[in-house]
N, C-alpha and C. Protein backbone atom coordinates (compact mmCIF):
# COMPACT_ATOMS: atom_id res chain seq x y z
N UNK A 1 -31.89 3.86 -35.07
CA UNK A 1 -31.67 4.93 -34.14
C UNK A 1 -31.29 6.16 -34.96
N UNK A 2 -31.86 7.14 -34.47
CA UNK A 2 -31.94 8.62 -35.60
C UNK A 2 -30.25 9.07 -34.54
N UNK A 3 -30.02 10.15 -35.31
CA UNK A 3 -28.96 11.01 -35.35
C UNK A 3 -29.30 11.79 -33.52
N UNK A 4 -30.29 12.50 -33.76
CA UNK A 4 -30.85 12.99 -32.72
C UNK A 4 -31.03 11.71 -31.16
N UNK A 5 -31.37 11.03 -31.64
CA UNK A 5 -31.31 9.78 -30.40
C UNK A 5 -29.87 9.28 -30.03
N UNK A 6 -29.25 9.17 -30.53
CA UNK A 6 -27.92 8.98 -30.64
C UNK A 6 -26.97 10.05 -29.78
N UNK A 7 -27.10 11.16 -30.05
CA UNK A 7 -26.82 12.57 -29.39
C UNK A 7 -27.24 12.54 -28.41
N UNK A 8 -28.29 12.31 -27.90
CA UNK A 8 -29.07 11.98 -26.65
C UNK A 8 -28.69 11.38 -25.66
N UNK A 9 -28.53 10.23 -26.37
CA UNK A 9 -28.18 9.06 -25.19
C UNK A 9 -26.96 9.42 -24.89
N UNK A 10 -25.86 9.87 -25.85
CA UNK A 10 -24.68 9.92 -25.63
C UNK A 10 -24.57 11.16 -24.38
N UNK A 11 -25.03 12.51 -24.69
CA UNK A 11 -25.13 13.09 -23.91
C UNK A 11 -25.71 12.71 -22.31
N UNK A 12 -26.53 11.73 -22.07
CA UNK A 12 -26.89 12.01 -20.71
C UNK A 12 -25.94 10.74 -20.22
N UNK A 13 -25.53 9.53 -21.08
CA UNK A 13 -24.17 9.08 -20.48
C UNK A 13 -22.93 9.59 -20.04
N UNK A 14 -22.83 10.93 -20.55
CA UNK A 14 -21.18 11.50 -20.55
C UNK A 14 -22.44 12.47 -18.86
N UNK A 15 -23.07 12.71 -18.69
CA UNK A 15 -23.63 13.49 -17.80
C UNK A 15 -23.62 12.69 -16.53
N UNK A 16 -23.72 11.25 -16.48
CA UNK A 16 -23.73 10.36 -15.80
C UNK A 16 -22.64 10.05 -15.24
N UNK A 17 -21.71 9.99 -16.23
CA UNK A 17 -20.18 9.40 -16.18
C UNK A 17 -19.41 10.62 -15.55
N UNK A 18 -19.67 12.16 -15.67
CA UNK A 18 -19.10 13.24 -15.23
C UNK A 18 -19.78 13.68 -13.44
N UNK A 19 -20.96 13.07 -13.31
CA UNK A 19 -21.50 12.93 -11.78
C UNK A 19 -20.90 11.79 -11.14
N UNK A 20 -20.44 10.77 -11.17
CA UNK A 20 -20.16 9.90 -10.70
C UNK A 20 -18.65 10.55 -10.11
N UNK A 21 -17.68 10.78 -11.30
CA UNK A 21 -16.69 11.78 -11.26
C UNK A 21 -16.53 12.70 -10.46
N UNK A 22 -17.44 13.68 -10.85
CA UNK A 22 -18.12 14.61 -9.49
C UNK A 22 -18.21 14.02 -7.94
N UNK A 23 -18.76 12.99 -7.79
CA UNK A 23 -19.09 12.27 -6.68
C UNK A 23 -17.56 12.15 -5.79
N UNK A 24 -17.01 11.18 -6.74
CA UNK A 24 -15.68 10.64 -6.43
C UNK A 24 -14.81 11.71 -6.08
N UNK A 25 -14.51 13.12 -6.58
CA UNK A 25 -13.81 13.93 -6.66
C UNK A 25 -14.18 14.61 -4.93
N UNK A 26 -15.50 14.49 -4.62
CA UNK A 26 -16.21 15.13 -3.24
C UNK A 26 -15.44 14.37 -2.61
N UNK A 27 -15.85 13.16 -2.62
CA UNK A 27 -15.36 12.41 -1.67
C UNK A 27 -13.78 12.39 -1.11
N UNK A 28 -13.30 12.19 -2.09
CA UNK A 28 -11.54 12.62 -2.14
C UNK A 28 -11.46 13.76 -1.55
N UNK A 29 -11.59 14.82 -1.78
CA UNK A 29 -11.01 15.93 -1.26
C UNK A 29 -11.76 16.08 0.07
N UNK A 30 -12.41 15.74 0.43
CA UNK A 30 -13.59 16.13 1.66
C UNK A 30 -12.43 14.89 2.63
N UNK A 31 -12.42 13.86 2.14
CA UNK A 31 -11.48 12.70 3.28
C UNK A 31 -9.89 13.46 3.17
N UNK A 32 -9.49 14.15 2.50
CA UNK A 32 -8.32 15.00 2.53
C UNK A 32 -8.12 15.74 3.26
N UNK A 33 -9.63 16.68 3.44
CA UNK A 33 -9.49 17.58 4.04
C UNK A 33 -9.74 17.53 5.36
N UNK A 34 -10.66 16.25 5.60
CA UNK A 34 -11.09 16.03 7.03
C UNK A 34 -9.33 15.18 7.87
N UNK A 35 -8.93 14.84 7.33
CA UNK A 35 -7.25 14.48 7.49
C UNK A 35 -6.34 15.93 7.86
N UNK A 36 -6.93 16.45 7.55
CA UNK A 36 -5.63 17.66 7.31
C UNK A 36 -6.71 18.76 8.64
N UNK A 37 -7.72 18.67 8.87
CA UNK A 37 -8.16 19.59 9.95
C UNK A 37 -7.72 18.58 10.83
N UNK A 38 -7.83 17.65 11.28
CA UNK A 38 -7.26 16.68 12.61
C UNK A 38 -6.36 17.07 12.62
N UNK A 39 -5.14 17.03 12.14
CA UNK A 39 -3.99 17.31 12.19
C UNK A 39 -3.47 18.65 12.69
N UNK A 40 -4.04 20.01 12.05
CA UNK A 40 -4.61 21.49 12.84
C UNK A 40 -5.26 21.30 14.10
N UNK A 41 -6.16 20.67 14.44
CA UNK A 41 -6.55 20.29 15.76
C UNK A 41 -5.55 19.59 16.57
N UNK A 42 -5.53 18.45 16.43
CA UNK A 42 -4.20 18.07 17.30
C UNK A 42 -3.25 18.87 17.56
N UNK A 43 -2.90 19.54 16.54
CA UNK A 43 -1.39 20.42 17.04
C UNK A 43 -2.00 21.59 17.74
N UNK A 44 -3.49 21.94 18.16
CA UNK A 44 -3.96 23.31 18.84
C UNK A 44 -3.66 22.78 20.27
N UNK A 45 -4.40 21.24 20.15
CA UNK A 45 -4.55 20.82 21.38
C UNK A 45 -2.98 20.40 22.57
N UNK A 46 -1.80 19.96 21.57
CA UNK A 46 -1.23 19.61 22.01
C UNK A 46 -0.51 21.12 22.40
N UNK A 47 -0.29 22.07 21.36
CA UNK A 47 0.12 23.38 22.02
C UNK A 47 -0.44 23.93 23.35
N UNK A 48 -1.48 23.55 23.65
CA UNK A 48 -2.25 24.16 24.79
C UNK A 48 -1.81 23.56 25.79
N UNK A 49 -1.23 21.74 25.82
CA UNK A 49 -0.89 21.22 26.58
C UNK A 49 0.77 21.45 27.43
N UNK A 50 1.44 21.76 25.98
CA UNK A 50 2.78 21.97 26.12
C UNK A 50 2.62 23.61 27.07
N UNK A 51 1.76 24.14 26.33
CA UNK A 51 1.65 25.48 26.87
C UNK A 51 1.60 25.42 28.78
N UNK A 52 0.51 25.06 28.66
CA UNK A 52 0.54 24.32 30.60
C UNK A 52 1.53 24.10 30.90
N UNK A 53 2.40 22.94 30.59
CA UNK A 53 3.69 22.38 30.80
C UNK A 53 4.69 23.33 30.89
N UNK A 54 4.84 24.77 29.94
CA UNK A 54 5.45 25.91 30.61
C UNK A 54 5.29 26.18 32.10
N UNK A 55 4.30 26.21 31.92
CA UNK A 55 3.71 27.24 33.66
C UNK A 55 4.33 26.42 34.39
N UNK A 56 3.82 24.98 34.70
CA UNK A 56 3.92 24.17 35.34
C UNK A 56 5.33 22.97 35.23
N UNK A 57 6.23 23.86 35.00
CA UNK A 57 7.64 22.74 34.07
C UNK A 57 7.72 21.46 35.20
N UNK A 58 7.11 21.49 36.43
CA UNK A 58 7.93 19.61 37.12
C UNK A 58 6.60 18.76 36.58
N UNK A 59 5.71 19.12 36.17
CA UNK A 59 4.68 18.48 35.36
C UNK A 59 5.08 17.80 34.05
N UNK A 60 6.10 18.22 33.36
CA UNK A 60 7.16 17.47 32.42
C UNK A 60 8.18 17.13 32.47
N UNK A 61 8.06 16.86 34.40
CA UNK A 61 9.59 16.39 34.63
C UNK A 61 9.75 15.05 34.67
N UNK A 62 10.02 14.48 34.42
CA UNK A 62 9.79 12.86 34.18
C UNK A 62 10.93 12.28 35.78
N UNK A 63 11.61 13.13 36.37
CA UNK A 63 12.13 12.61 37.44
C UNK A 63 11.04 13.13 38.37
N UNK A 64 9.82 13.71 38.34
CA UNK A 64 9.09 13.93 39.55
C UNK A 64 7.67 13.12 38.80
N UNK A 65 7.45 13.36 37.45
CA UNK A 65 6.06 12.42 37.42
C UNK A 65 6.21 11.03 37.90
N UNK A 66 7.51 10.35 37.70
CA UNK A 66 7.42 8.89 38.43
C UNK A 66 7.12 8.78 39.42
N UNK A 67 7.68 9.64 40.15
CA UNK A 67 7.32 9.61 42.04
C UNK A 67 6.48 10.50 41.71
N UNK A 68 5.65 10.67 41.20
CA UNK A 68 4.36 12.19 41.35
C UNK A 68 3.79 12.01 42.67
N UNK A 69 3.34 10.82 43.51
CA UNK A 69 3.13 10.97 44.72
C UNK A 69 3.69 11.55 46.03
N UNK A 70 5.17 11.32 45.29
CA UNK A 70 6.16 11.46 46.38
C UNK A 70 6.59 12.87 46.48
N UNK A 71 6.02 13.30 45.11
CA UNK A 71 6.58 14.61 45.11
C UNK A 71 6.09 15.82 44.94
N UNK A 72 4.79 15.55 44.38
CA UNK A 72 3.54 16.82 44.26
C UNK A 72 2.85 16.52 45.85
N UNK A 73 2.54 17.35 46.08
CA UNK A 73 1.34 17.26 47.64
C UNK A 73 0.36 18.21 47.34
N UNK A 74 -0.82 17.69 47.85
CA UNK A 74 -1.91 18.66 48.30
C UNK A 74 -2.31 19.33 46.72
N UNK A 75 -2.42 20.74 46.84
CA UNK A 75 -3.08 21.16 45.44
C UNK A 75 -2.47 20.56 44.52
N UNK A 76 -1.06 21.28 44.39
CA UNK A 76 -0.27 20.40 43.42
C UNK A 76 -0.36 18.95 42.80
N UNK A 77 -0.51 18.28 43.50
CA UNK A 77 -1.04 16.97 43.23
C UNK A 77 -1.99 16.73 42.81
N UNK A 78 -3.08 17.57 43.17
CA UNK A 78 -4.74 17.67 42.12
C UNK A 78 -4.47 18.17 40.87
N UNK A 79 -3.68 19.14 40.89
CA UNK A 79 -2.90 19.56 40.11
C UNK A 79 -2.32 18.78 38.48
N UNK A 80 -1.84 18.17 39.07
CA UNK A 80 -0.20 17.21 38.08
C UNK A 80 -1.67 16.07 37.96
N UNK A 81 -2.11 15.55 38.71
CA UNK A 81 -3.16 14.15 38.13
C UNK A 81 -4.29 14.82 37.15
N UNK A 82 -4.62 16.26 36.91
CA UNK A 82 -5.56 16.66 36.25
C UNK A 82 -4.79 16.56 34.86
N UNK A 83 -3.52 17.23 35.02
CA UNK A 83 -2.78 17.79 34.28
C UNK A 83 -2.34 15.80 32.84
N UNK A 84 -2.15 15.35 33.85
CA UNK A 84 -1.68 13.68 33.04
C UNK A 84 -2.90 13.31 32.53
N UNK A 85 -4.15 13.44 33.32
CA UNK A 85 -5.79 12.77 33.12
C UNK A 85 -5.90 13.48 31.46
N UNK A 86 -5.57 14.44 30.95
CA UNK A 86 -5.47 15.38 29.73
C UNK A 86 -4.28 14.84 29.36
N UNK A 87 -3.58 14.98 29.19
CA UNK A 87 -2.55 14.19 28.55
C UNK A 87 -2.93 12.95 28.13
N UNK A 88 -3.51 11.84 29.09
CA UNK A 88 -3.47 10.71 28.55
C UNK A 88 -5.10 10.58 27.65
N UNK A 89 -5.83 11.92 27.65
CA UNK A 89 -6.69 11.87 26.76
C UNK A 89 -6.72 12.01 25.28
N UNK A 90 -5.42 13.29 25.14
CA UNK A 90 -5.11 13.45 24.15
C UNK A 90 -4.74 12.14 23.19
N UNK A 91 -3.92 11.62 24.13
CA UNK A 91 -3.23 9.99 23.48
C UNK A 91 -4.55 9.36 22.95
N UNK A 92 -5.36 9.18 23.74
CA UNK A 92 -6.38 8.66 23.59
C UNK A 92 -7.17 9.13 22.20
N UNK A 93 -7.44 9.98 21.89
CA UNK A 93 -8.15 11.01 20.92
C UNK A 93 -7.64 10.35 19.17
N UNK A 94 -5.95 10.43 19.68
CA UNK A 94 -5.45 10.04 18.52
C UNK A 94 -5.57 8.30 18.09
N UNK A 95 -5.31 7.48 19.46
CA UNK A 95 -5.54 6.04 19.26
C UNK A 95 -7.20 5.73 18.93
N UNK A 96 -7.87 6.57 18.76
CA UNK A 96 -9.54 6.30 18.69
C UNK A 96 -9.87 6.26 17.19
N UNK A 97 -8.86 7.37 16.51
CA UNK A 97 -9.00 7.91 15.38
C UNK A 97 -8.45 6.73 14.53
N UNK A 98 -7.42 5.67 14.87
CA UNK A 98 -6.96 3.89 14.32
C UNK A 98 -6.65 4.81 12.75
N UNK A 99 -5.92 5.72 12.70
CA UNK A 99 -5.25 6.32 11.30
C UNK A 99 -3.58 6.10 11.53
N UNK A 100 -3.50 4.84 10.30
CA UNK A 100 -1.74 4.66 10.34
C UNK A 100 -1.50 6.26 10.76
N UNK A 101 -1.37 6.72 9.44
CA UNK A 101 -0.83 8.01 9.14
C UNK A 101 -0.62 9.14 10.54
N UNK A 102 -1.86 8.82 10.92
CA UNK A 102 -1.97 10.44 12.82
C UNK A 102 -0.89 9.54 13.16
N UNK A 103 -1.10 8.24 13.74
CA UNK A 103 -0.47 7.69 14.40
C UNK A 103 1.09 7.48 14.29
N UNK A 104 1.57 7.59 13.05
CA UNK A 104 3.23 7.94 12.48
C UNK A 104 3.58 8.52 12.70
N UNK A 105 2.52 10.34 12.75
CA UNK A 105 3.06 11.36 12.73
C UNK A 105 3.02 11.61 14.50
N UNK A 106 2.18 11.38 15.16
CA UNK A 106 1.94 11.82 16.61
C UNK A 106 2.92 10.28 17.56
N UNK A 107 3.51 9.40 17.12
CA UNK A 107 3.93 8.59 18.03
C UNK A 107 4.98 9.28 18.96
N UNK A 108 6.04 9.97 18.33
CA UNK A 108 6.76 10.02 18.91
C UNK A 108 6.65 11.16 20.24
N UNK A 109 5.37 11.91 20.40
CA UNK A 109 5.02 12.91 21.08
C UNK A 109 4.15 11.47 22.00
N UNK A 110 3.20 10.82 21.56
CA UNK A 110 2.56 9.82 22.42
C UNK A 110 3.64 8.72 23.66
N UNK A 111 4.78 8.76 23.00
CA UNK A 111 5.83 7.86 23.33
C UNK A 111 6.19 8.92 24.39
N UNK A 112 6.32 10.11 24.00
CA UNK A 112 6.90 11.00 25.32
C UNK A 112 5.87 10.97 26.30
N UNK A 113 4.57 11.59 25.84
CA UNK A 113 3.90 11.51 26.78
C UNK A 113 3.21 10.51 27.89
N UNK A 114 3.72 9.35 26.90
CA UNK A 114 3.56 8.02 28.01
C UNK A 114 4.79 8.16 28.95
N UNK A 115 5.91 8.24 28.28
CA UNK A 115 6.86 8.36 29.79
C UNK A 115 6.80 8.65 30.50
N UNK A 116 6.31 10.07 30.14
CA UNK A 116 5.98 11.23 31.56
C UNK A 116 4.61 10.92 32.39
N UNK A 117 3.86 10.53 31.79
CA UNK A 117 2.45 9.88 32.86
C UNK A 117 2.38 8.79 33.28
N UNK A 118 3.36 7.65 32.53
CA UNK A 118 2.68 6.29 32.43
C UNK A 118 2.92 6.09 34.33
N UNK A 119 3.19 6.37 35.10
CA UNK A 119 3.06 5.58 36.44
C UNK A 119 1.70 6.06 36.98
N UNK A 120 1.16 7.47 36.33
CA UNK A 120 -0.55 7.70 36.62
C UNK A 120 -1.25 6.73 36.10
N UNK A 121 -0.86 6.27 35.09
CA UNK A 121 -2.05 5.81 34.31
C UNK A 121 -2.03 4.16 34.98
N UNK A 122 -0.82 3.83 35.28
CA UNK A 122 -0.41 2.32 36.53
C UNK A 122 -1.27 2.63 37.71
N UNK A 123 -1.61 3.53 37.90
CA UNK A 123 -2.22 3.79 39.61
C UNK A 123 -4.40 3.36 38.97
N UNK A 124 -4.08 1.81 39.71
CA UNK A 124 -5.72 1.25 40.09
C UNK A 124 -6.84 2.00 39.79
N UNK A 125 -6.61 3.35 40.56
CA UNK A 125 -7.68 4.29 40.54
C UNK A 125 -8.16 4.74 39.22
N UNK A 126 -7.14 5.05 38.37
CA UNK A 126 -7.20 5.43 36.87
C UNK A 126 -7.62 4.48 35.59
N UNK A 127 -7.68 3.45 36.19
CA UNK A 127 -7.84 2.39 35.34
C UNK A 127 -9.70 2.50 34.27
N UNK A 128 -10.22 3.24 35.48
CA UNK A 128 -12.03 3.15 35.02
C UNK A 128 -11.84 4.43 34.39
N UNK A 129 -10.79 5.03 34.01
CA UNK A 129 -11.34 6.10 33.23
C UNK A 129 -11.08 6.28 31.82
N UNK A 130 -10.73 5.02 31.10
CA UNK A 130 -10.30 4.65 30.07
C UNK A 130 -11.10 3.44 29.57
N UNK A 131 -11.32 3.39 28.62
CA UNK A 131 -11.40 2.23 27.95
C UNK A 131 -10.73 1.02 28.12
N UNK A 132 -11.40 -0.36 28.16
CA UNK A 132 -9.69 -1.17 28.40
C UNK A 132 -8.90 -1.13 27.03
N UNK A 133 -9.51 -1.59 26.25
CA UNK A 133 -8.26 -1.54 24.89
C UNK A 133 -7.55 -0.74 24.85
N UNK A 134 -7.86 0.71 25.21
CA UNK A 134 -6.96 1.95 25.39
C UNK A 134 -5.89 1.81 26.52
N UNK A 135 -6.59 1.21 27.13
CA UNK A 135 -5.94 1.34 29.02
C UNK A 135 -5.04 0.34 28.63
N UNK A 136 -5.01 -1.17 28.09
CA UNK A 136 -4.02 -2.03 28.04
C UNK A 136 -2.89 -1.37 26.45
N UNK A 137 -3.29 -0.80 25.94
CA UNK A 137 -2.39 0.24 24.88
C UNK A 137 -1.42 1.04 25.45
N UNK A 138 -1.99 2.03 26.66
CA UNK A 138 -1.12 2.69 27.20
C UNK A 138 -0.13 1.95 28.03
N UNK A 139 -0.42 1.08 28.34
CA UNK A 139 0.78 0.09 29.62
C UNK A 139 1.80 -0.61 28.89
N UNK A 140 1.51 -0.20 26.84
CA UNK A 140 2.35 -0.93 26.23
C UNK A 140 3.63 0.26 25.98
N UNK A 141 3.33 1.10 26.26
CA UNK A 141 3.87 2.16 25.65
C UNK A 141 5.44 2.71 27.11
């Protein structure tokens, strides 16, 4: 093997070995980054929700969502069931995503927000609008 062949080979191995590198390095930062926009998303979405929950404060009242029947009527009540049907999607969004990590960071907002809906999400009617694995998730909560 000449001097020149030698140089050669060596060179398009280290070219090989630095794409692969390359490769690996995409990949890493791209699954980093796709981690870290969920996380910006979730918190848009959940601001928008909390935001509602201003306007509408007995919608985060957890002494009127239990009785929500008893205690929203008429619009209101189309109202507060639209208002939980989004809520318990959000939950949903994050349990779909099966990431320890969302899931560490968003439980304790999921844990609230089950309190405050979970007797919607108990009502028969609601049951077909979920998934079951999801639907028997939320009744754990």
């Amino acid at each position: 093997m000449s001097n020149t062949e030698f140089w050669g080979i060596l060179m398009d191995s280290l070219s090989t070995i630095l794409g692969a590198v390359a490769i690996f390095l995409y990949i890493f930062f791209w699954i980093k980054d796709k981690t870290s926009s969920n996380y910006d998303v979730f918190d848009a979405i959940y601001l928008d929700l909390l935001k509602t929950g201003m306007d509408k404060a007995s919608f985060r009242d957890i002494n009127k969502t239990s009785n929500y029947k008893l205690y929203f009527e008429e619009e209101e009540l189309i109202q507060y069931e639209i208002y939980a049907y989004i809520s318990w999607n959000f939950v949903e969004t994050i349990f779909d995503k099966s990431d320890d990590d969302l899931l560490a960071t968003w439980g304790p907002a999921i844990k609230y927000e089950a309190s405050l809906h979970k007797e919607w999400m108990k009502d028969p009617l609601n049951k077909s609008k979920f998934k079951s694995s999801f639907y028997e998730f939320a009744l754990t909560l």
